[in-house]
Protein backbone atom coordinates (compact mmCIF):
# COMPACT_ATOMS: atom_id res chain seq x y z
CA UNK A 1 -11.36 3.45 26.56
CA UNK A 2 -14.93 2.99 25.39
CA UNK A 3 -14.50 0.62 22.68
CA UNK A 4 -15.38 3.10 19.69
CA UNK A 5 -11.95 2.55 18.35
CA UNK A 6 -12.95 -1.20 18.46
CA UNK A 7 -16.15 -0.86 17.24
CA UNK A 8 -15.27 0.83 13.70
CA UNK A 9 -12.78 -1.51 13.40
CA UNK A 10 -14.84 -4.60 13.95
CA UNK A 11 -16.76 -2.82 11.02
CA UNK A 12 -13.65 -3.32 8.93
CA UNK A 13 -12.11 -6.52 9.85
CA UNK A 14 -12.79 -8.93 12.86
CA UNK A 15 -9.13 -10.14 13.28
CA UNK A 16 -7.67 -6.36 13.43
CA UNK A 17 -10.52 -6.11 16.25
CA UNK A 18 -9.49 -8.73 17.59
CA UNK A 19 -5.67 -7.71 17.91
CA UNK A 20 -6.76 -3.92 18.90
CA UNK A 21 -9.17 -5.52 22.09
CA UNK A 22 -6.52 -7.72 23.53
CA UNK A 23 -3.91 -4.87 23.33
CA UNK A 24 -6.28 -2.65 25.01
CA UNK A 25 -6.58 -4.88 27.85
CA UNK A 26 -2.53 -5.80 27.89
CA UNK A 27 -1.41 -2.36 26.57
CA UNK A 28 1.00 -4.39 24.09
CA UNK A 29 0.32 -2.67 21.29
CA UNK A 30 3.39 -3.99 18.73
CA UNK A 31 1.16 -6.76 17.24
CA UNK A 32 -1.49 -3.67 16.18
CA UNK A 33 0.52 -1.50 14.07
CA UNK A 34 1.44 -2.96 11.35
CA UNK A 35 -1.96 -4.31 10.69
CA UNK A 36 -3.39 -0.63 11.38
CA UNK A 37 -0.87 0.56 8.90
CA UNK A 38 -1.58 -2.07 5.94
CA UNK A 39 -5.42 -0.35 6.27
CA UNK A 40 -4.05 3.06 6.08
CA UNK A 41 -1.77 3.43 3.09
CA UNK A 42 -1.21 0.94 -0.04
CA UNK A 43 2.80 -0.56 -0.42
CA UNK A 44 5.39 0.75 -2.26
CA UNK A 45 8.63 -0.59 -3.62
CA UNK A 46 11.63 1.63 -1.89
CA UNK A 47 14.86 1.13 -4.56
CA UNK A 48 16.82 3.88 -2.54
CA UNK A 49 19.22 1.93 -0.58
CA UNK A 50 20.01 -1.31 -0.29
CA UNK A 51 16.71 -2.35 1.23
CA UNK A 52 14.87 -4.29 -1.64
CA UNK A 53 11.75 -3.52 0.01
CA UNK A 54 8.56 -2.20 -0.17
CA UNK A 55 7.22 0.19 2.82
CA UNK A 56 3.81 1.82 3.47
CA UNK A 57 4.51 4.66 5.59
CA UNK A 58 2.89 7.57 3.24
CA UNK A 59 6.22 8.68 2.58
CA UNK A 60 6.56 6.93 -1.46
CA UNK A 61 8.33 9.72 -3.78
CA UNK A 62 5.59 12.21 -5.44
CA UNK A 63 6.24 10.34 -8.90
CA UNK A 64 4.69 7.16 -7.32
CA UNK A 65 1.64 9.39 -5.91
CA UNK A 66 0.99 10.88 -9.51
CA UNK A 67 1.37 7.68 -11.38
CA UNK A 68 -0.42 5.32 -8.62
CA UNK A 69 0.81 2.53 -10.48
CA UNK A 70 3.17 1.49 -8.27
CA UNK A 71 1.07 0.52 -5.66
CA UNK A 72 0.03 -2.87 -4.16
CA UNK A 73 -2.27 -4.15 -1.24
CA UNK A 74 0.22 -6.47 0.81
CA UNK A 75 3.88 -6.48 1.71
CA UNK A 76 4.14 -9.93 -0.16
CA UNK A 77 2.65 -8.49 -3.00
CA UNK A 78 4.73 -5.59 -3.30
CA UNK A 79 8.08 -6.99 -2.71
CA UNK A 80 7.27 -10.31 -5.28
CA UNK A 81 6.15 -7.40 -7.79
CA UNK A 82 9.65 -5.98 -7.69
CA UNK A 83 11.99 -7.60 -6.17
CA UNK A 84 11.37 -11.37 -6.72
């Protein structure tokens, strides 16, 4: 409520500031987390399943968390990586 979240944000990127401000005002918050997330953790490719996808939810096998190789910065990166 007094902007710190906002602030240390700003620090980090102006359009994720941006997005964060005008859901504090409209308390829509849908269009926040994802970028929030893509700050937090790197992507993954997830082959269990027939997703084809890559997720960055902290929750990649511990193999992938030993051997960090696996890892990429985007979504779009991820997925052409391995599934493309």
């Amino acid at each position: 409520q007094d902007g710190t979240i906002v602030s240390s944000l700003q620090e980090t990127s102006d359009s994720l500031a941006t997005l964060l401000a005008t859901a504090t005002t409209t308390g829509d918050f849908s269009k926040v987390v994802v970028p929030i997330l893509a700050l937090l953790y790197d992507w993954y490719p997830v082959w269990k399943g027939p997703s084809n996808t890559c997720k960055n939810d902290g929750n990649e096998p511990r193999y992938m968390k030993v051997f960090a190789t696996y890892y990429e910065s985007s979504l779009d990166g991820c997925c052409e990586r391995y599934f493309s």
